[in-house]
C-alpha atoms as a PDB file:
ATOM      1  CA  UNK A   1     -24.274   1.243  -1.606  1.00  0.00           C
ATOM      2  CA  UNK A   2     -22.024  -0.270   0.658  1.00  0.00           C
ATOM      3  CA  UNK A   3     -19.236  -2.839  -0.242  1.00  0.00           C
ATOM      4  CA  UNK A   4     -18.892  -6.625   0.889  1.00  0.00           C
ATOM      5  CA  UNK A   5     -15.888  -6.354   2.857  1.00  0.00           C
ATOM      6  CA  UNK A   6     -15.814 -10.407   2.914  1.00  0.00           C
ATOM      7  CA  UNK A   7     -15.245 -10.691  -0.829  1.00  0.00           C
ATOM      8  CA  UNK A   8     -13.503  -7.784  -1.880  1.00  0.00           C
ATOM      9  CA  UNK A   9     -13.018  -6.982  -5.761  1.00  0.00           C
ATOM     10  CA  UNK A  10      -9.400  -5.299  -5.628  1.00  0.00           C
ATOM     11  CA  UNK A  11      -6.193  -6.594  -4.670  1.00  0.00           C
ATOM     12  CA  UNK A  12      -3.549  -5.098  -2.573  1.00  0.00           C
ATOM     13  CA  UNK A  13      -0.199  -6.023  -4.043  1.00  0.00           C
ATOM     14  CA  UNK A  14       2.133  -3.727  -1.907  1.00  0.00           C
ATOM     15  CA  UNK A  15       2.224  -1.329   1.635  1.00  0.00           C
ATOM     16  CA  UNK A  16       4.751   1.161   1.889  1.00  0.00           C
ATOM     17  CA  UNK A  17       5.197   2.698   5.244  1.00  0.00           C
ATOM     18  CA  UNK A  18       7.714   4.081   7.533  1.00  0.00           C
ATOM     19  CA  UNK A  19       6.812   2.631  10.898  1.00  0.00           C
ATOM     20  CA  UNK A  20       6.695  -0.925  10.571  1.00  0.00           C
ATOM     21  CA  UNK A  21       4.279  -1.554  13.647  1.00  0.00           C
ATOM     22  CA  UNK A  22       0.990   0.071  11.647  1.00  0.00           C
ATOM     23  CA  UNK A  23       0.901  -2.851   9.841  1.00  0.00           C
ATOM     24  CA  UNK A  24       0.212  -6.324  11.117  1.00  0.00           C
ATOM     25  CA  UNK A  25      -0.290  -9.269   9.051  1.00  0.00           C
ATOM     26  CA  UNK A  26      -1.286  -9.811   5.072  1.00  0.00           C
ATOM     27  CA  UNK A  27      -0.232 -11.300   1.893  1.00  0.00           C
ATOM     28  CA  UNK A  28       1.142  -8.170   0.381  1.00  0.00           C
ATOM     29  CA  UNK A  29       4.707  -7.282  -0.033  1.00  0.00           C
ATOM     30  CA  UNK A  30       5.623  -4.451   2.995  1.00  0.00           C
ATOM     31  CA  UNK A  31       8.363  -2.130   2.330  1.00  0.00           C
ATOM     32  CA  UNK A  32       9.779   0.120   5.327  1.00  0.00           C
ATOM     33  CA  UNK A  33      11.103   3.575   4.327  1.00  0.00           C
ATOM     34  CA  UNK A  34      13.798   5.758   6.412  1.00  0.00           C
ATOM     35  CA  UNK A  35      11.943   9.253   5.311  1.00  0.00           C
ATOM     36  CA  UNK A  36       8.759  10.532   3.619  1.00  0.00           C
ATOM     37  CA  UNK A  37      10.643  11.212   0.702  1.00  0.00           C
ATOM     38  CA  UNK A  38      11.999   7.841   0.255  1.00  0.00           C
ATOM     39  CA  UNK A  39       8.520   6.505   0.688  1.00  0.00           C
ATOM     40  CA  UNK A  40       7.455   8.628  -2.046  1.00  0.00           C
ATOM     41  CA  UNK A  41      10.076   7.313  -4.525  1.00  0.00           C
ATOM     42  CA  UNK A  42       9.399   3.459  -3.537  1.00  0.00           C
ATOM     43  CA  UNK A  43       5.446   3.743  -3.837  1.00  0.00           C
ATOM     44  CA  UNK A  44       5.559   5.188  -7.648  1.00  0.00           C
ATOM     45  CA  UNK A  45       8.023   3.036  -8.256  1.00  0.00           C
ATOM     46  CA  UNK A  46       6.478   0.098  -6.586  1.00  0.00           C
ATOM     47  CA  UNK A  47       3.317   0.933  -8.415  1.00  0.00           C
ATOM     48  CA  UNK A  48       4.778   1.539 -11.990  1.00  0.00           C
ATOM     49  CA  UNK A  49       6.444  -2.025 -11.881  1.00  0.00           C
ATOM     50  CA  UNK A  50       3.449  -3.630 -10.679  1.00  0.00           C
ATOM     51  CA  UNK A  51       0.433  -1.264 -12.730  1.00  0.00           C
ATOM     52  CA  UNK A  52      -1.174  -0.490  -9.703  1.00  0.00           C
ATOM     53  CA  UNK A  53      -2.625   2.317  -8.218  1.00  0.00           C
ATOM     54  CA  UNK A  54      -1.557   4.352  -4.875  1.00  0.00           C
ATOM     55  CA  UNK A  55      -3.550   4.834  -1.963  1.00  0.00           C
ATOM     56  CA  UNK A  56      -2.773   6.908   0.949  1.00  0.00           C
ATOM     57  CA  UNK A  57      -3.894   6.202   4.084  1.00  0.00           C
ATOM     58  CA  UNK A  58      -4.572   9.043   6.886  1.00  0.00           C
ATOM     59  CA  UNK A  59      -1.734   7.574   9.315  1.00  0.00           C
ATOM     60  CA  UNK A  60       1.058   7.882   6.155  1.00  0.00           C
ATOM     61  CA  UNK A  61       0.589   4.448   4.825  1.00  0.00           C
ATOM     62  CA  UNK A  62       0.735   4.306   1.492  1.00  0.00           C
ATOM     63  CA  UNK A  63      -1.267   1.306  -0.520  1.00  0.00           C
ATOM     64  CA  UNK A  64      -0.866   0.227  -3.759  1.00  0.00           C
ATOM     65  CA  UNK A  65      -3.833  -1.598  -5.484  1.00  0.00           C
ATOM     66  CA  UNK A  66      -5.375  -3.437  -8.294  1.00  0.00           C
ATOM     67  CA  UNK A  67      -9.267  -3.489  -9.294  1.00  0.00           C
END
């Protein structure tokens, strides 16, 4: 079954990445990261404060996400 992309039923409340050009526009919070393990850190910790949970993307962006 394929989702309505129009009205989605989650929420992304944060993107962590390390190259700030991936991402465009949005709502959500964007935090840029010097290192892949710096990224790691921020997006559990980003996640934790805000109950979320973490998506990775293929091109290293991480998501984090409420149903």
């Amino acid at each position: 079954m394929r989702r309505d992309a129009t009205n989605p039923n989650y929420q992304i409340l944060s993107i962590v990445t390390p190259d700030e050009s991936i991402v465009k526009n949005g709502k959500a919070t964007m935090f840029i990261c010097k290192d892949e393990q710096e990224q790691e850190i921020l997006v559990k910790e980003v996640a934790n404060a805000l109950r979320g949970d973490v998506a990775r993307l293929s091109n290293g962006v991480y998501l984090v996400v409420r149903a």
